[in-house]
Protein backbone atom coordinates (compact mmCIF):
# COMPACT_ATOMS: atom_id res chain seq x y z
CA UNK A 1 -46.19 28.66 14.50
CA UNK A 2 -44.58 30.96 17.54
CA UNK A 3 -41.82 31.56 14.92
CA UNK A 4 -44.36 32.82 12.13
CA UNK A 5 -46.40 34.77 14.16
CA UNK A 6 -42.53 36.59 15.54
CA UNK A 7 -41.35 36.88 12.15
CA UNK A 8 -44.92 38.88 11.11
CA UNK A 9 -44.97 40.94 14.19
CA UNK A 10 -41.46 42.13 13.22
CA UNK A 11 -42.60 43.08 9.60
CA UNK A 12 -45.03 44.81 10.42
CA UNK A 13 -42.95 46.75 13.24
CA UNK A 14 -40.28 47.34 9.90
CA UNK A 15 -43.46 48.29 7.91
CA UNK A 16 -44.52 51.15 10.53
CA UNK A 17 -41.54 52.63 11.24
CA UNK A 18 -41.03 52.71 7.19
CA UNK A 19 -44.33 54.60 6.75
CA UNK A 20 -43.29 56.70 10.12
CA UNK A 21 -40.25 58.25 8.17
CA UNK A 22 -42.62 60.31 5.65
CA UNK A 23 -45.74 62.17 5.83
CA UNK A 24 -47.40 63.01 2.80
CA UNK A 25 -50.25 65.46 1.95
CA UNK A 26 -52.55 65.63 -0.61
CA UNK A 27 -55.57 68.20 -1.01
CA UNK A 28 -57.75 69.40 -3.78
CA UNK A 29 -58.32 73.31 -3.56
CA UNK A 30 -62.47 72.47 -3.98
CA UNK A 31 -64.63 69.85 -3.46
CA UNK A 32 -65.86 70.15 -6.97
CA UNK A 33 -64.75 71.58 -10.41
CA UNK A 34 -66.82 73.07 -13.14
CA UNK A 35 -65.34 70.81 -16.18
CA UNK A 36 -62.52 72.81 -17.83
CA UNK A 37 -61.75 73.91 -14.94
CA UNK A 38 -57.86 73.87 -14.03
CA UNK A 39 -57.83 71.45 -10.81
CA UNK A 40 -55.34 72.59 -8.59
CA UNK A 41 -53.91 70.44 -5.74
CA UNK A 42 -51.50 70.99 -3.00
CA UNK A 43 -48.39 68.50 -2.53
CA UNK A 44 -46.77 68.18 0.33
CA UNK A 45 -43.94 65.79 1.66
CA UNK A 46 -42.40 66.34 4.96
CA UNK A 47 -39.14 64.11 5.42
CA UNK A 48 -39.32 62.87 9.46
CA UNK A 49 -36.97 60.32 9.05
CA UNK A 50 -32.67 60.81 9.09
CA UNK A 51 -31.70 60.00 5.00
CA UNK A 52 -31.49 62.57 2.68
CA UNK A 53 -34.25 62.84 0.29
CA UNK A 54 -32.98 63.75 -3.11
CA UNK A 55 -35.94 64.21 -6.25
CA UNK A 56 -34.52 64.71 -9.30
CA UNK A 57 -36.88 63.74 -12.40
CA UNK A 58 -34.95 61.65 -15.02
CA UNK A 59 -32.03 61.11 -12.73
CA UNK A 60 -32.29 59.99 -9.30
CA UNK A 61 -33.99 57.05 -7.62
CA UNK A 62 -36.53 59.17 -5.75
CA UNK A 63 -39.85 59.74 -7.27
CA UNK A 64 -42.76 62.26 -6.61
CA UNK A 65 -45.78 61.38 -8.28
CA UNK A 66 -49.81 60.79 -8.27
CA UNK A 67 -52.15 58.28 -9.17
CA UNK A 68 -55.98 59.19 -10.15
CA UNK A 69 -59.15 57.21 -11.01
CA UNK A 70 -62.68 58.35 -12.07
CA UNK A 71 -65.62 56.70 -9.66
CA UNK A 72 -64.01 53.11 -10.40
CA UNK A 73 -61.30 53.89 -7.38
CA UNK A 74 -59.23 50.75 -8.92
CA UNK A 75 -58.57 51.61 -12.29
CA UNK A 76 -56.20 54.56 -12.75
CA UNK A 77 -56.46 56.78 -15.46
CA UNK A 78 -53.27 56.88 -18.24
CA UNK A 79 -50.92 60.20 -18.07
CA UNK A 80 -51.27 63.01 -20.60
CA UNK A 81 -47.48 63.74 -20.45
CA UNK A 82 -44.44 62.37 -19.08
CA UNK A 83 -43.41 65.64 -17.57
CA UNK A 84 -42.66 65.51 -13.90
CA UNK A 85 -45.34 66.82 -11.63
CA UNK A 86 -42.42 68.99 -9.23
CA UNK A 87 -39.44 70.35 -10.01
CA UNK A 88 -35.88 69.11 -8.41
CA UNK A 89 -35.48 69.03 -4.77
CA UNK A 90 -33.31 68.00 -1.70
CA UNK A 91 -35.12 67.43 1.42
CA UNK A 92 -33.15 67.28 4.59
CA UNK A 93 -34.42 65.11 7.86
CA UNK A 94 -37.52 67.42 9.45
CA UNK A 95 -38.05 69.50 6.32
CA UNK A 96 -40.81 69.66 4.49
CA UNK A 97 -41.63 70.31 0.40
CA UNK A 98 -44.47 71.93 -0.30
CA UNK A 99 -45.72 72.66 -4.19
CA UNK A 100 -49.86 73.16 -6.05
CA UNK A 101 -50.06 72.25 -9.47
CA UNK A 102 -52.96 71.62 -12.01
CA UNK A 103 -54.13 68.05 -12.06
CA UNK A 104 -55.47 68.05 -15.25
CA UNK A 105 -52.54 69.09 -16.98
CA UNK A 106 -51.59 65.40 -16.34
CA UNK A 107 -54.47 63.79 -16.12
CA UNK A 108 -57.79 64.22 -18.93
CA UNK A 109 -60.65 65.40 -16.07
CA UNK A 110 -63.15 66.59 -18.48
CA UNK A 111 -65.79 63.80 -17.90
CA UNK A 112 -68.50 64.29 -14.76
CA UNK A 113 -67.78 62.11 -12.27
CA UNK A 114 -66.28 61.32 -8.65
CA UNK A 115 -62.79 61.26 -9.04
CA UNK A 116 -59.85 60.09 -6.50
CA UNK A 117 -56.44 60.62 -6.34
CA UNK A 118 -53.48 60.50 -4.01
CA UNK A 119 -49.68 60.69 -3.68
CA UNK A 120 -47.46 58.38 -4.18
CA UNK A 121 -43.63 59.11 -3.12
CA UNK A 122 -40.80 56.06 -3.97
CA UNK A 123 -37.78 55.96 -1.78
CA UNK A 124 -35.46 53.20 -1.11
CA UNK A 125 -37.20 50.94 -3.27
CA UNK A 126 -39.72 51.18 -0.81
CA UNK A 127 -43.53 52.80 -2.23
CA UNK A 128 -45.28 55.38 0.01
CA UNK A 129 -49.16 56.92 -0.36
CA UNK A 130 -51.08 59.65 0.77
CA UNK A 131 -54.59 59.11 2.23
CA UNK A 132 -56.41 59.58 -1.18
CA UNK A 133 -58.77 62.56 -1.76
CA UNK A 134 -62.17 63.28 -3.99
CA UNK A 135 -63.38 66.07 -5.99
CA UNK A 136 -66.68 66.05 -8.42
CA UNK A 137 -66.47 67.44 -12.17
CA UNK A 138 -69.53 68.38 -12.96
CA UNK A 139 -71.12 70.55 -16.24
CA UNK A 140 -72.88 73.40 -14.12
CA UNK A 141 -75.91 75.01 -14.50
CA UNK A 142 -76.62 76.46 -17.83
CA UNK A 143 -77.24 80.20 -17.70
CA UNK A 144 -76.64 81.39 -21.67
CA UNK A 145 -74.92 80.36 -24.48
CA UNK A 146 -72.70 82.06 -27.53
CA UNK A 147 -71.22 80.81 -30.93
CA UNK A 148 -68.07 82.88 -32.36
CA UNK A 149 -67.59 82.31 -35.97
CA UNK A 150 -63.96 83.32 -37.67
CA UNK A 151 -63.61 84.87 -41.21
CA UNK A 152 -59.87 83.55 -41.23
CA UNK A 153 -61.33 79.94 -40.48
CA UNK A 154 -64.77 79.38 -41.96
CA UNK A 155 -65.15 75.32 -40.60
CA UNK A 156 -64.19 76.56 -36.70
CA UNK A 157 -66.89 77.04 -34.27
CA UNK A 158 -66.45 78.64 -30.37
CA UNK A 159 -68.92 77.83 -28.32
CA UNK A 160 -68.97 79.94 -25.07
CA UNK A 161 -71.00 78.56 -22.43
CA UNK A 162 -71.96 80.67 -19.48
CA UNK A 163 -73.02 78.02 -16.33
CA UNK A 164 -73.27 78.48 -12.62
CA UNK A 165 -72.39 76.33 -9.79
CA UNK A 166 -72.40 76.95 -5.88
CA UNK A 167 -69.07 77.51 -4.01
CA UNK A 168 -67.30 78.44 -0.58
CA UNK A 169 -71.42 78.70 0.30
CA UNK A 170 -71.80 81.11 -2.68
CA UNK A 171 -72.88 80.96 -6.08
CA UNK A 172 -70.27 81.58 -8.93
CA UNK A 173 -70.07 81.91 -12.36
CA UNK A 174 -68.33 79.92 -14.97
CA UNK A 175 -67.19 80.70 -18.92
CA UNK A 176 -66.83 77.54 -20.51
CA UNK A 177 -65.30 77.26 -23.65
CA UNK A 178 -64.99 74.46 -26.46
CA UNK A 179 -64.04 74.74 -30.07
CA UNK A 180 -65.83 72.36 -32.60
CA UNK A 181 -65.23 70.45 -34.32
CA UNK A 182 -62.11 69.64 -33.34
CA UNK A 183 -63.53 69.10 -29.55
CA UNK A 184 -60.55 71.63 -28.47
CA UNK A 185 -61.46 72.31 -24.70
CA UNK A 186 -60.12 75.72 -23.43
CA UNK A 187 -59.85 76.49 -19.77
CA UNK A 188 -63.12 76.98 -17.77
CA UNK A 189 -62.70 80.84 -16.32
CA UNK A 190 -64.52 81.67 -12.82
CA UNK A 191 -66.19 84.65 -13.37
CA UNK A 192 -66.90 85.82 -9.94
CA UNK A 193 -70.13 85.45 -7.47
CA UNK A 194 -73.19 85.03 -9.15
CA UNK A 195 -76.95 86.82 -8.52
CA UNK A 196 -79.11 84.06 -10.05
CA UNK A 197 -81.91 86.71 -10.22
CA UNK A 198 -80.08 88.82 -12.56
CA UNK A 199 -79.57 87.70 -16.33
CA UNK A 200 -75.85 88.12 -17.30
CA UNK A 201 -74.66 89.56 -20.82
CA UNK A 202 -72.69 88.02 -23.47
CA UNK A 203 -71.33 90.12 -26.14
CA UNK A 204 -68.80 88.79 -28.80
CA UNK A 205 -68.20 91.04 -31.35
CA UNK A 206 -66.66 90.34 -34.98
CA UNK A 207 -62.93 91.32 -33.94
CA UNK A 208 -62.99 88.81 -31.24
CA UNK A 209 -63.24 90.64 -28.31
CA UNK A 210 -65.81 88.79 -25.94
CA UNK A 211 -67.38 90.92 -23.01
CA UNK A 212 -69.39 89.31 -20.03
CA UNK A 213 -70.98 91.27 -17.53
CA UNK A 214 -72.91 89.89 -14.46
CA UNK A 215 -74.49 91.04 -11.11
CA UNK A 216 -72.65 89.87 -8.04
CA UNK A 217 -74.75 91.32 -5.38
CA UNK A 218 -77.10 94.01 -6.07
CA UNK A 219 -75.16 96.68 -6.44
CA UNK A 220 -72.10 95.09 -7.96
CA UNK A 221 -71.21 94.05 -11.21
CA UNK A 222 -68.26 91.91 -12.90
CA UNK A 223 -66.80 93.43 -16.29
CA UNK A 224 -64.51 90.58 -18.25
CA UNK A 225 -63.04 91.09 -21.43
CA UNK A 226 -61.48 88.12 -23.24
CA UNK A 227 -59.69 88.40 -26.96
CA UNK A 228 -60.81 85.32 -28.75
CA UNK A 229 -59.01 84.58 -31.72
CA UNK A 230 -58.49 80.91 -33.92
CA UNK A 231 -55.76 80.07 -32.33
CA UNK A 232 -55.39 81.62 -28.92
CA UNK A 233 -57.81 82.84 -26.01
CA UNK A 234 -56.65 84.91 -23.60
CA UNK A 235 -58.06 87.48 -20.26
CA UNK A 236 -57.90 91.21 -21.24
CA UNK A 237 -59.53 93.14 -18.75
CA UNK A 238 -61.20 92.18 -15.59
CA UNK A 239 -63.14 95.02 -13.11
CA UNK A 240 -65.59 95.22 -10.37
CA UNK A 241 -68.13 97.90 -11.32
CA UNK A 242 -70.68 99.80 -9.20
CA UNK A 243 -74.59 100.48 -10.13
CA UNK A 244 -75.27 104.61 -10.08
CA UNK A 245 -78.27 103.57 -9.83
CA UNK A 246 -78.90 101.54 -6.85
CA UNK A 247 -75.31 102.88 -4.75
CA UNK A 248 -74.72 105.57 -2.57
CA UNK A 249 -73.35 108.43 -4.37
CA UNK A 250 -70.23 108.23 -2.48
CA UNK A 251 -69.79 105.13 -3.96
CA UNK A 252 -70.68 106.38 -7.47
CA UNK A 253 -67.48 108.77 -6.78
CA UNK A 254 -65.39 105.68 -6.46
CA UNK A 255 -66.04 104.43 -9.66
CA UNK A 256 -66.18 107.56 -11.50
CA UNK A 257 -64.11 109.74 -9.86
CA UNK A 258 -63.97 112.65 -8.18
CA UNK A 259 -65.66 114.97 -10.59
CA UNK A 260 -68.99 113.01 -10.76
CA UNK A 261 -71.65 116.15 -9.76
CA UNK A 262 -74.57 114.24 -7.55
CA UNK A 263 -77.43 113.65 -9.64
CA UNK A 264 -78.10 111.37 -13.01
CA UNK A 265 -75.73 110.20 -14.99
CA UNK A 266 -75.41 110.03 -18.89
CA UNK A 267 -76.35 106.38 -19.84
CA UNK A 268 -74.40 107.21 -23.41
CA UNK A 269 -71.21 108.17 -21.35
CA UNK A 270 -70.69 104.98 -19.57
CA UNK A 271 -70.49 102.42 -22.05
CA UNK A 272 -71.31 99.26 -19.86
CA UNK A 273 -74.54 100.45 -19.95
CA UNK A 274 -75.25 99.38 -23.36
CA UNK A 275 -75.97 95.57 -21.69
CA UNK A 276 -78.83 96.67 -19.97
């Protein structure tokens, strides 16, 4: 019995200074994603231990890698891809690797839920895990909604999705984007902080050129211009813009310039206008 108990005790001395040689880190940039969203995470592996630590996907014995679940935190959900989630490295004793990446560029996170993950490093033949993390995927609040149609492609529909969801104690908002009916998912865009008080506008116009404009704070608008077209989707313009009405005309100069004379302003000029 004396001899079991010793032979345990040692174990589990070899099992703690095993887990002492590597510290790994693990940490969602939000607590919760709108879904679409890309879900970046930070990686982190700092080598405390004296052997060289050598990842090279495909080739060496080394292995960086991470393991997620949706609310069931047993059952882990299958890989997209079998690309590696870092590039190459060498890590020498008391250095440390640091990388973000997108989660769900590995993993499908589209469904609402609780989900946890955490990192998992292989070294030795010997496994190693980070204290696992959460994040919520949620749908967000509906705000408006907006169906693009293409000449090109009469049987595709893009639905644009404007929704609103509070973050870093403010509230922000959200294009989501999803082509039917091939259930093509496109990435969710933050728009910006949000005034729920003030209706935002959606504009998509026959060339494919989709404006939305939304209050921020009183004063403050967001102006973003995407080019949607059948088979690509991509930013164009994005600008903070001032309200003549409601700002100081100081701040009117800012935005228009230095020639602005104090006084009204010609709606017709200013072509932002034409959403409110």
């Amino acid at each position: 019995m004396k001899k079991y108990l010793y032979i345990c005790a040692v174990n589990l001395i070899v099992l703690t200074l095993a887990a002492q040689e590597f510290q790994l880190g693990f940490e969602p940039a939000y607590t919760s994603y709108v879904s679409g969203e890309p879900v970046v995470v930070k990686m982190e592996l700092l080598n405390t231990g004296r052997e060289l630590v050598q990842v090279a996907p495909g080739a060496g014995s080394d292995l960086l890698m991470v393991e997620v679940s949706l609310n069931d935190r047993y059952s882990n959900l299958p890989l997209l891809t079998t690309a590696p989630f870092c590039k190459s490295f060498t890590l020498k004793p008391g250095r440390k690797f640091s990388t973000k990446i997108e989660l769900d560029k590995w993993f499908s996170l589209l469904k609402n839920g609780k989900y946890f993950a955490k990192l998992i490093f292989v070294h030795g033949g010997n496994r190693y895990e980070s204290v696992k993390k959460s994040f919520d995927v949620v749908s967000g609040m509906p705000v408006k909604e907006g169906v693009q149609m293409f000449v090109s492609d009469d049987k595709l529909k893009r639905v644009f999705k404007l929704v609103h969801w509070p973050r870093s104690r403010s509230e922000r908002l959200f294009l989501r984007i999803k082509d039917e009916p091939t259930g093509s998912v496109w990435d969710t865009i933050d728009l910006g902080q949000f005034l729920k008080t003030s209706d935002p506008k959606l504009d998509i116009a026959s060339n494919g050129e989709v404006t939305v404009v939304h209050r921020a704070t009183q004063d403050v608008f967001f102006w973003t211009v995407l080019w949607s077209l059948p088979r690509t989707l991509e930013i164009a313009e994005r600008n903070q813009l001032l309200d003549p009405e409601v700002s100081a005309s100081q701040r009117v100069r800012t935005l228009y310039g230095d020639t602005v004379e104090d006084g009204p302003v010609n709606p017709e000029a200013k072509p932002w206008w034409k959403f409110w």
